[in-house]
Each structure stands twice: as C-alpha cells, then as structure tokens.
PDB file of N, CA and C in Angstrom:
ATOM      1  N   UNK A   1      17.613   5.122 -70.613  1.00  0.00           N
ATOM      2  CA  UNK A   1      16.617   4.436 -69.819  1.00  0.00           C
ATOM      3  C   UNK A   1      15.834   5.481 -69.031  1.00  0.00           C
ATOM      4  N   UNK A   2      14.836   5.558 -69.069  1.00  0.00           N
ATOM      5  CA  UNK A   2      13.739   6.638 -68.684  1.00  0.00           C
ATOM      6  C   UNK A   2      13.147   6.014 -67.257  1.00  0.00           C
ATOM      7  N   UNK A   3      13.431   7.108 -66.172  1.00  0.00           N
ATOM      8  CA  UNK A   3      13.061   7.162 -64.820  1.00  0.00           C
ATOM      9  C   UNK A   3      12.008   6.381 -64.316  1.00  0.00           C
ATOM     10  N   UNK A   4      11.195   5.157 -63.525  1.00  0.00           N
ATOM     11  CA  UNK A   4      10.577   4.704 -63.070  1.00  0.00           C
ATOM     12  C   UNK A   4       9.469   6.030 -62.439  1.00  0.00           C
ATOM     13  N   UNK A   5       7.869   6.084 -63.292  1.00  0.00           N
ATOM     14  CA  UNK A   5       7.016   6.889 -62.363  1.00  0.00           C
ATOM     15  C   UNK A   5       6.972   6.407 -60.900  1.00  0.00           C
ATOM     16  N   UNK A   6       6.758   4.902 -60.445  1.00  0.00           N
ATOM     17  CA  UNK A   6       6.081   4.911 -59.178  1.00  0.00           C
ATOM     18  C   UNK A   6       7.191   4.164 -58.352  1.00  0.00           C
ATOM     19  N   UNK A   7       7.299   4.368 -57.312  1.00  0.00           N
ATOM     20  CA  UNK A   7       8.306   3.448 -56.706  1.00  0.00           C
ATOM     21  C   UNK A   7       7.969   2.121 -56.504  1.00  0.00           C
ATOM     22  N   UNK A   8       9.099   1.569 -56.547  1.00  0.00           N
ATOM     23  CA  UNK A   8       8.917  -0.159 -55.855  1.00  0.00           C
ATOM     24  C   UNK A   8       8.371  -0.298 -54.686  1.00  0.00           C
ATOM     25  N   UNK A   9       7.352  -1.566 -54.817  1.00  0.00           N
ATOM     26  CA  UNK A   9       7.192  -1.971 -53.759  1.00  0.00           C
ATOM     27  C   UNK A   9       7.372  -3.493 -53.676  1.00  0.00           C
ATOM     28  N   UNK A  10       6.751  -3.768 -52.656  1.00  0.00           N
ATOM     29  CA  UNK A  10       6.725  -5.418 -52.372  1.00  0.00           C
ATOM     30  C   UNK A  10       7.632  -6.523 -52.708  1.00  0.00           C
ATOM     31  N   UNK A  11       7.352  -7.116 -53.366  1.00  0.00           N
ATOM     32  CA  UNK A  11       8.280  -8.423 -54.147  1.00  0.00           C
ATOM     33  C   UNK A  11       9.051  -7.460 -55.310  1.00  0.00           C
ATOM     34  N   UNK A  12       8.808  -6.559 -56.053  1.00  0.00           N
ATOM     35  CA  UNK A  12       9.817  -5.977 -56.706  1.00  0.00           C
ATOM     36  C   UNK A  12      10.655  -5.376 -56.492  1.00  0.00           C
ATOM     37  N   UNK A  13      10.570  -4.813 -55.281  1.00  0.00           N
ATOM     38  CA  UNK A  13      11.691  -4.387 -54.530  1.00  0.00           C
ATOM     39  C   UNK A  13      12.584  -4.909 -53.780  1.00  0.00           C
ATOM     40  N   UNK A  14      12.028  -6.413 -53.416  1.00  0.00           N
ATOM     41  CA  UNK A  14      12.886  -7.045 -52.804  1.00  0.00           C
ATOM     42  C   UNK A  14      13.754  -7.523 -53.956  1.00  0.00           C
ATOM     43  N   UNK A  15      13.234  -7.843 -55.101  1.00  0.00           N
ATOM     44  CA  UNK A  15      13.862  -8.537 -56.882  1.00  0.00           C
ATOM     45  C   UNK A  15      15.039  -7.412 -56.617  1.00  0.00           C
ATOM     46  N   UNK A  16      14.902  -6.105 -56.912  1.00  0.00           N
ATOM     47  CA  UNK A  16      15.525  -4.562 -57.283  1.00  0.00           C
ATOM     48  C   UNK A  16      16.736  -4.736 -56.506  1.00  0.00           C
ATOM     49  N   UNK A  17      16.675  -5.296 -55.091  1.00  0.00           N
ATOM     50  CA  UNK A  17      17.578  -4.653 -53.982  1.00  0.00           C
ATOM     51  C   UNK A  17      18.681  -6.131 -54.031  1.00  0.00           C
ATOM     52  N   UNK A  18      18.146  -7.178 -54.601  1.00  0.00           N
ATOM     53  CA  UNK A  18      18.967  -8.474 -55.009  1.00  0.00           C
ATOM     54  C   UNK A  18      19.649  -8.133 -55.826  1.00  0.00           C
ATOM     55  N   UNK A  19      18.868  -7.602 -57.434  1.00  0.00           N
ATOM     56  CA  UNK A  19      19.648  -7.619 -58.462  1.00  0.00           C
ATOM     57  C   UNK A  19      21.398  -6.405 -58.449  1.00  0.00           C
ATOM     58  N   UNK A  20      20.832  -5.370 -57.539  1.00  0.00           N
ATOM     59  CA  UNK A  20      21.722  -3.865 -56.991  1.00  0.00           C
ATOM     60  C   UNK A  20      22.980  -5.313 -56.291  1.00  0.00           C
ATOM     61  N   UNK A  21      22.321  -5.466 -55.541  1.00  0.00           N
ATOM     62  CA  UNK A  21      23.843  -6.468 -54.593  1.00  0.00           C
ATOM     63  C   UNK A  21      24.415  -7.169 -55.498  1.00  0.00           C
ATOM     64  N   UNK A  22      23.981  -7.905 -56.257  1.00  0.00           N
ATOM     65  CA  UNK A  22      24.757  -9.084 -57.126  1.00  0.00           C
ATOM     66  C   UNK A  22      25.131  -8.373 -58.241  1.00  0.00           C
ATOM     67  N   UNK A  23      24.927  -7.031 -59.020  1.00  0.00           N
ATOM     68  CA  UNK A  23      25.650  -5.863 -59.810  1.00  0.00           C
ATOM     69  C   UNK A  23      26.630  -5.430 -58.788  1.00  0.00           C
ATOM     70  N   UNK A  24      26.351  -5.544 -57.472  1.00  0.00           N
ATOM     71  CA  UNK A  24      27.859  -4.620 -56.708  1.00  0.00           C
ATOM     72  C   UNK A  24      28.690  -5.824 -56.825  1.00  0.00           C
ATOM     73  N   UNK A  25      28.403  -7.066 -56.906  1.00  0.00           N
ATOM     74  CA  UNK A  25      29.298  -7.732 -56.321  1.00  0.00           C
ATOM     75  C   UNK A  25      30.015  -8.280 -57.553  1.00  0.00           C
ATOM     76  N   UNK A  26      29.397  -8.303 -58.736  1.00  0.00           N
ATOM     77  CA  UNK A  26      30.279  -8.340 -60.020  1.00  0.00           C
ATOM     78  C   UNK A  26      30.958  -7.050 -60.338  1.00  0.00           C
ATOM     79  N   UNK A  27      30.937  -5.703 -59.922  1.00  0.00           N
ATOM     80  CA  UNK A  27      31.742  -5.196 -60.251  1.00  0.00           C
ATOM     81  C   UNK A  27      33.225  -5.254 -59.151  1.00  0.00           C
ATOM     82  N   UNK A  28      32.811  -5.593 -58.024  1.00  0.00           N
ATOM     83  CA  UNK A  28      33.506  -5.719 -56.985  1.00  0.00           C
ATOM     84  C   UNK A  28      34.575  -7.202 -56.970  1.00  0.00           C
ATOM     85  N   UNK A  29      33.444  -8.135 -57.860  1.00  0.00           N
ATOM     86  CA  UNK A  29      34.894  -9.472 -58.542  1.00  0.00           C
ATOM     87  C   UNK A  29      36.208  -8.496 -59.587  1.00  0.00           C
ATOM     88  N   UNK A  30      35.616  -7.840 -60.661  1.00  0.00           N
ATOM     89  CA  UNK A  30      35.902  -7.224 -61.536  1.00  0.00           C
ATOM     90  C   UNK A  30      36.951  -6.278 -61.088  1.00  0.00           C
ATOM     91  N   UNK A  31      37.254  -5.891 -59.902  1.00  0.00           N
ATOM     92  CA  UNK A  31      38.216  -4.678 -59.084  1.00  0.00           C
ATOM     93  C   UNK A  31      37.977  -3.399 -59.761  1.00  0.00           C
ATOM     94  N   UNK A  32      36.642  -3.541 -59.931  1.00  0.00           N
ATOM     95  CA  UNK A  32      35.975  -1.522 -60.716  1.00  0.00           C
ATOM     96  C   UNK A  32      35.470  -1.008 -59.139  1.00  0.00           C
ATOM     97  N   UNK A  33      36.030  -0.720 -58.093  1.00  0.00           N
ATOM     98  CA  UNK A  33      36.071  -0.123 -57.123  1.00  0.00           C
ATOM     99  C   UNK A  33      34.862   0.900 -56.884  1.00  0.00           C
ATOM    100  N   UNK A  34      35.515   1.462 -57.902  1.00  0.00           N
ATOM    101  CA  UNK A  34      34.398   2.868 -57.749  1.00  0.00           C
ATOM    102  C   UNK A  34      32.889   2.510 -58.582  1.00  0.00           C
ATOM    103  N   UNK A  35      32.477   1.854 -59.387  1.00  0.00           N
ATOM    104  CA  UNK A  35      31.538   1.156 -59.806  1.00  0.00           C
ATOM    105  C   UNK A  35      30.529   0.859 -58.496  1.00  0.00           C
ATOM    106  N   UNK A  36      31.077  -0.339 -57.798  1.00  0.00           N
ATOM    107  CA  UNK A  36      30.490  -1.138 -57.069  1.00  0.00           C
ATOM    108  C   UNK A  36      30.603  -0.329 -55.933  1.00  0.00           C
ATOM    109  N   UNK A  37      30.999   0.853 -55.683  1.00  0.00           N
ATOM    110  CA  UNK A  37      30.692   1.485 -54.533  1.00  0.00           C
ATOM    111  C   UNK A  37      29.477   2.023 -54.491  1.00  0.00           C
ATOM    112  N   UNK A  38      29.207   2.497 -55.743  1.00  0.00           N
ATOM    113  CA  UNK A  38      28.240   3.119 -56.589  1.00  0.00           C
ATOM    114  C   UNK A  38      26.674   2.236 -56.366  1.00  0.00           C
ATOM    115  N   UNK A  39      26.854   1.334 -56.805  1.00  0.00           N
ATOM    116  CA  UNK A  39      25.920   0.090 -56.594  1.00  0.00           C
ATOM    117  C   UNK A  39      25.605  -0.274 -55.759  1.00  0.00           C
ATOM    118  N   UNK A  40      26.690   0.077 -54.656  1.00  0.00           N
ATOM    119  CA  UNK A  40      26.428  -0.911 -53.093  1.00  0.00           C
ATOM    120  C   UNK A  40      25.583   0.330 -52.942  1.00  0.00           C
ATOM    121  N   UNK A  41      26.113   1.873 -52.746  1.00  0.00           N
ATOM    122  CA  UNK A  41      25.074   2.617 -52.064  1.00  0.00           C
ATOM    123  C   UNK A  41      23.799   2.994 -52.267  1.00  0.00           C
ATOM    124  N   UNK A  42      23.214   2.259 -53.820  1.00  0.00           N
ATOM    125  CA  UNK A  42      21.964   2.022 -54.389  1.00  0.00           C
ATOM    126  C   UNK A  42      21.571   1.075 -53.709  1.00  0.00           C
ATOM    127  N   UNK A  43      22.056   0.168 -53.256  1.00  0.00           N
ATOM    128  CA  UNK A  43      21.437  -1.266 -53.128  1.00  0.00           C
ATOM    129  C   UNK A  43      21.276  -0.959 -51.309  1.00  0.00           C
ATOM    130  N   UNK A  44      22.239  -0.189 -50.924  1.00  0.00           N
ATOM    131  CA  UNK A  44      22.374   0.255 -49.667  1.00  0.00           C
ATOM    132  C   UNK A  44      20.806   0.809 -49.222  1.00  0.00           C
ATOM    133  N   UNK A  45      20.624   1.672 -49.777  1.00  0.00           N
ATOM    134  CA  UNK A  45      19.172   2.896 -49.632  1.00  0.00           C
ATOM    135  C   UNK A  45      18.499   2.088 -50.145  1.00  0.00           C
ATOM    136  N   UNK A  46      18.247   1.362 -50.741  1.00  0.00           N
ATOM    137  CA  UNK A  46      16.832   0.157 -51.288  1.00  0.00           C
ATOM    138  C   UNK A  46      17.053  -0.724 -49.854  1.00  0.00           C
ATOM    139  N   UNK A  47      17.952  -1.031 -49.269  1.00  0.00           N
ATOM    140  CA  UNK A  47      17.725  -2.044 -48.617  1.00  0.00           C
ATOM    141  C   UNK A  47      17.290  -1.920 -47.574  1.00  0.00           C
ATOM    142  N   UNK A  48      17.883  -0.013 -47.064  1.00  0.00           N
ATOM    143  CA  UNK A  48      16.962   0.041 -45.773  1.00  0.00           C
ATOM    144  C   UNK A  48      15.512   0.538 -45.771  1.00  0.00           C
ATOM    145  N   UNK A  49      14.840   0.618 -46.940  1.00  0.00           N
ATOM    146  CA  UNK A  49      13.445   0.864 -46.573  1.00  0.00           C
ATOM    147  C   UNK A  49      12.885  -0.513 -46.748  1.00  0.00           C
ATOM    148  N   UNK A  50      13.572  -1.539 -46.638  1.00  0.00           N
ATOM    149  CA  UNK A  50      12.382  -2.801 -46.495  1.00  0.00           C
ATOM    150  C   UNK A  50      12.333  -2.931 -44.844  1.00  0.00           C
ATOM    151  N   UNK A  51      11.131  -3.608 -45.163  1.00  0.00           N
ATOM    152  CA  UNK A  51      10.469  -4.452 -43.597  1.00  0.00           C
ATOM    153  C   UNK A  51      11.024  -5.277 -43.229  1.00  0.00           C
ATOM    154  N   UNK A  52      11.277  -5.821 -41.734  1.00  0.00           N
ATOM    155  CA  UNK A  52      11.637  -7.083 -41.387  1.00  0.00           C
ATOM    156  C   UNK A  52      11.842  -8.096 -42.236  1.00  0.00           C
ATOM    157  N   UNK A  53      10.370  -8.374 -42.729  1.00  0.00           N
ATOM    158  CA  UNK A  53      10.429  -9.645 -43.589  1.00  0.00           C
ATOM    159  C   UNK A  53      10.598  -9.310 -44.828  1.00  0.00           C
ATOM    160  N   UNK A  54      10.847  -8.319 -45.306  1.00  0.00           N
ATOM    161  CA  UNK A  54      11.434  -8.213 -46.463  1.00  0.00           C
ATOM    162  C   UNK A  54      12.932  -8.584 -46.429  1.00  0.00           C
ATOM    163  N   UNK A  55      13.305  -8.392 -45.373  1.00  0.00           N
ATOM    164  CA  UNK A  55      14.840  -8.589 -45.255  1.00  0.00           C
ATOM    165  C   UNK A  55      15.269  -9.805 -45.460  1.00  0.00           C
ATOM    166  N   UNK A  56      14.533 -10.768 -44.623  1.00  0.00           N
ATOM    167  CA  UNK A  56      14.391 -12.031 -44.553  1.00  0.00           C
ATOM    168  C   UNK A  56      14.032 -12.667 -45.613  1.00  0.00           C
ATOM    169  N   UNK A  57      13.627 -11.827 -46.836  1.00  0.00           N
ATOM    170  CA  UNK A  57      13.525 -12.844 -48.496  1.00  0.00           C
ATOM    171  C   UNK A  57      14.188 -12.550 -48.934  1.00  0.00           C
ATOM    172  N   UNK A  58      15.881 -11.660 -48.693  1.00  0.00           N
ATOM    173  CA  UNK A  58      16.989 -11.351 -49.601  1.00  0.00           C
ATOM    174  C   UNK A  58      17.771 -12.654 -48.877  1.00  0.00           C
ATOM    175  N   UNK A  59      18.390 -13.622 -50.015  1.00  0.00           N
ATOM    176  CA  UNK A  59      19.008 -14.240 -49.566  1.00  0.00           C
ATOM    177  C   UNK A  59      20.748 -13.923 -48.101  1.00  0.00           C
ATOM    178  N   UNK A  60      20.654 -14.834 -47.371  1.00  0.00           N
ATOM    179  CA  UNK A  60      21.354 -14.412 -46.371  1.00  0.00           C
ATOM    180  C   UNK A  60      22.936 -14.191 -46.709  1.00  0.00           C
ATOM    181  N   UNK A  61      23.554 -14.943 -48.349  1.00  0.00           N
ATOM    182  CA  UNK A  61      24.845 -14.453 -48.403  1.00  0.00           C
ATOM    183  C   UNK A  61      25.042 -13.103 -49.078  1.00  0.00           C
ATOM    184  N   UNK A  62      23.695 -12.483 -49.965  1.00  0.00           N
ATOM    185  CA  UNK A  62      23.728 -11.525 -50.347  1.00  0.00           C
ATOM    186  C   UNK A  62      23.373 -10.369 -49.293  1.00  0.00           C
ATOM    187  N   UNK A  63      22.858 -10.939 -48.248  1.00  0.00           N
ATOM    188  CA  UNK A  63      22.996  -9.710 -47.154  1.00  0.00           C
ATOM    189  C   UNK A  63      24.232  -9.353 -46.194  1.00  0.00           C
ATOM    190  N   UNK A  64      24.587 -10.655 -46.087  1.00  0.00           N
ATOM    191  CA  UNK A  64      25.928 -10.477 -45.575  1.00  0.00           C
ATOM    192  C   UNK A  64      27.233  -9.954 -46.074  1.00  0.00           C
ATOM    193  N   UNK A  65      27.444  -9.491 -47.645  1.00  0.00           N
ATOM    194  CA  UNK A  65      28.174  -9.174 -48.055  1.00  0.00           C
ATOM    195  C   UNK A  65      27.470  -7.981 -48.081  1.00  0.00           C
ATOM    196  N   UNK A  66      26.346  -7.255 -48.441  1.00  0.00           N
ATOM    197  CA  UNK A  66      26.078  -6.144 -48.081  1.00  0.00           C
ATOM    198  C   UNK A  66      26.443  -5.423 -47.104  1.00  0.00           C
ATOM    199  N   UNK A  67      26.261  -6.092 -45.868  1.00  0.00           N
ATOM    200  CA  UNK A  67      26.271  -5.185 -44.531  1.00  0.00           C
ATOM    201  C   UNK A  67      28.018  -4.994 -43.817  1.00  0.00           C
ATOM    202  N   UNK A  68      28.650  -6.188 -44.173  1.00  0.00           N
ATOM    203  CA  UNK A  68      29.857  -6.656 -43.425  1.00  0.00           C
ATOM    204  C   UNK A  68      30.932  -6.385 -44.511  1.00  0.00           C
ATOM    205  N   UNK A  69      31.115  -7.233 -45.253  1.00  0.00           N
ATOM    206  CA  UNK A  69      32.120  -7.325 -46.130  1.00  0.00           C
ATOM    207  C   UNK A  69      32.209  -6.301 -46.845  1.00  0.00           C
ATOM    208  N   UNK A  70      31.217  -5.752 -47.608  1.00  0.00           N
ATOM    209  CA  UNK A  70      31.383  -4.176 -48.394  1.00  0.00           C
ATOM    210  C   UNK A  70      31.775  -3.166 -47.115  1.00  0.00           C
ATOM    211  N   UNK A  71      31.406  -3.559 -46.178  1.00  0.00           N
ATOM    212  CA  UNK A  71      31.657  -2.231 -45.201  1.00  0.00           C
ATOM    213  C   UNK A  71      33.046  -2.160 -44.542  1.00  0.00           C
ATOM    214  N   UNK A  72      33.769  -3.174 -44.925  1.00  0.00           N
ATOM    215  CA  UNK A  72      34.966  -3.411 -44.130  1.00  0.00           C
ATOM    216  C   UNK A  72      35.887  -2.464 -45.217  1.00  0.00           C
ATOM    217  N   UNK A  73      35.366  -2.678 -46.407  1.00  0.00           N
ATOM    218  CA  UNK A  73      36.024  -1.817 -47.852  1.00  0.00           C
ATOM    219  C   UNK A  73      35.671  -0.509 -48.343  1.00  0.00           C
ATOM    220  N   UNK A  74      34.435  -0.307 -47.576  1.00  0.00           N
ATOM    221  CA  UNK A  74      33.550   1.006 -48.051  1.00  0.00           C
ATOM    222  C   UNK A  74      33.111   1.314 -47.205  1.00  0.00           C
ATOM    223  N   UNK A  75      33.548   1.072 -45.931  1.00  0.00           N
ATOM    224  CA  UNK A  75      32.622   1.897 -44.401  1.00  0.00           C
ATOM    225  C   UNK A  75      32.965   3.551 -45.255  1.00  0.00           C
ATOM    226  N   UNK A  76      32.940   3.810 -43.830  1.00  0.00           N
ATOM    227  CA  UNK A  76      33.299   5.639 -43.328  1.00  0.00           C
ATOM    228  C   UNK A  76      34.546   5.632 -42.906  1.00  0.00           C
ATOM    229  N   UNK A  77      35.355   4.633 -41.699  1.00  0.00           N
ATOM    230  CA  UNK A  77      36.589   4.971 -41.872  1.00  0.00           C
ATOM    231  C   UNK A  77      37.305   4.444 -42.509  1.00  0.00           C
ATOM    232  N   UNK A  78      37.147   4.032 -43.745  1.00  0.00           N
ATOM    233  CA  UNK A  78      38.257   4.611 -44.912  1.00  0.00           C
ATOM    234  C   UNK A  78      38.304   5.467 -45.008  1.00  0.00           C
ATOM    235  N   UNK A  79      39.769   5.677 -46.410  1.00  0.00           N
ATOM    236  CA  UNK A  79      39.940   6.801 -46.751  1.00  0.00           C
ATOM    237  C   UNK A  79      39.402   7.058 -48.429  1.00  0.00           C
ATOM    238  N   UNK A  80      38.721   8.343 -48.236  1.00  0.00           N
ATOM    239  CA  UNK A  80      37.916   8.276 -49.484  1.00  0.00           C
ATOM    240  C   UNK A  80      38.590   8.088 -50.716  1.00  0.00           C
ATOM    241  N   UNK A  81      38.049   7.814 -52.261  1.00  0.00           N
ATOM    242  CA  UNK A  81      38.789   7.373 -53.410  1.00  0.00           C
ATOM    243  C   UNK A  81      38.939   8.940 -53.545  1.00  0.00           C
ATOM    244  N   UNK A  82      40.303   9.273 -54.356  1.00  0.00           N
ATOM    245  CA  UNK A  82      40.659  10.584 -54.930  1.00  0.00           C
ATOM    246  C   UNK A  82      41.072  10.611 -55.874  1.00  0.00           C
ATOM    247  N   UNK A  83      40.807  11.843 -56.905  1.00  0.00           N
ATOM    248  CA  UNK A  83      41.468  11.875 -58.104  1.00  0.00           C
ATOM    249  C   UNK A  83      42.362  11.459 -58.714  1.00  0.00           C
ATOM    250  N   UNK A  84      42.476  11.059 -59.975  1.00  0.00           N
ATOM    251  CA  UNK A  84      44.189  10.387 -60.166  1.00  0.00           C
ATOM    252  C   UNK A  84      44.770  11.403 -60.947  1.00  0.00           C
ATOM    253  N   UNK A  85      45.869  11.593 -60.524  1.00  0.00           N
ATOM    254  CA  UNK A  85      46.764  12.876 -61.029  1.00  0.00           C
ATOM    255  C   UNK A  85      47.455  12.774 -62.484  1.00  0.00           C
ATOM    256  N   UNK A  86      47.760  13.580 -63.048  1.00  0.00           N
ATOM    257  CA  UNK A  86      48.357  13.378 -64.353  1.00  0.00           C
ATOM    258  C   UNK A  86      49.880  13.428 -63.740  1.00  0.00           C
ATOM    259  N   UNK A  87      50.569  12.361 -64.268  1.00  0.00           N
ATOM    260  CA  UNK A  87      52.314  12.336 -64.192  1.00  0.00           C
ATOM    261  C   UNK A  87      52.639  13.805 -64.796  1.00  0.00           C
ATOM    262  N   UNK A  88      53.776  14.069 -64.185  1.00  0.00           N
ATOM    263  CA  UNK A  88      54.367  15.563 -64.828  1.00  0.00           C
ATOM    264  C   UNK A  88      55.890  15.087 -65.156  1.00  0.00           C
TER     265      UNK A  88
END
C-alpha cells in the first residue's frame, strides 16, 4: 500500500481517526496486545490534531475507549511489553 501524498483533512480525517479506534478495538477484543497498541497510538496522533468540533463528530463511545480505557492498559505507568525469551 503506497504512502498517502497529502494529509487528511476535514471529514476524512475524522472517517481515518474512527476507522484507527475501531481497528484498535478489534484487535484489542482479539487479545493481539501489541497490535492494538500499535493502532491506538495511530489513532492516538490522528486524534490529537483535530479541532474541538472535530472531536465532537467521533462518536462518544469510541472516544471514550480511546482516552480512558486504552489508557488504563497502555498509559505510561505500565510496564512496557518485552521480548519473549526462548525456553533453555
């Protein structure tokens, strides 16, 4: 899939920053951890360059699992994911 020339704006970005949350949140049904961490912090950085009212056209349960619920699992103080070791 070949790189987007121009960035999103407007109503497609608000589409972009929906479709990123509801991909985090199926991988996050799915328990692919590291996936949907992945996704949230895409959907994360799309979400803070909208406007007020851009905010206000992402539906309110998909923001709320953005901001709260992923963060209770993926803040900062956790502890980060680490390598998995080979048994010896």
């Amino acid at each position: 899939m070949a790189k987007q020339e121009q960035p999103l704006t407007g109503a497609a970005l608000v589409k972009e920053v929906c479709r990123r949350i509801r991909v985090a949140r199926s991988y996050w049904d799915a328990h692919n951890n590291a996936a949907c961490r992945g996704e949230r912090d895409r959907a994360l950085a799309l979400y803070n360059t909208l406007t007020k009212d851009q905010k206000d056209q992402i539906p309110q349960q998909l923001r709320v699992w953005l901001r709260y619920r992923s963060e209770k699992y993926f803040g900062e103080h956790r502890t980060p994911p680490k390598s998995k070791r080979k048994a010896k």
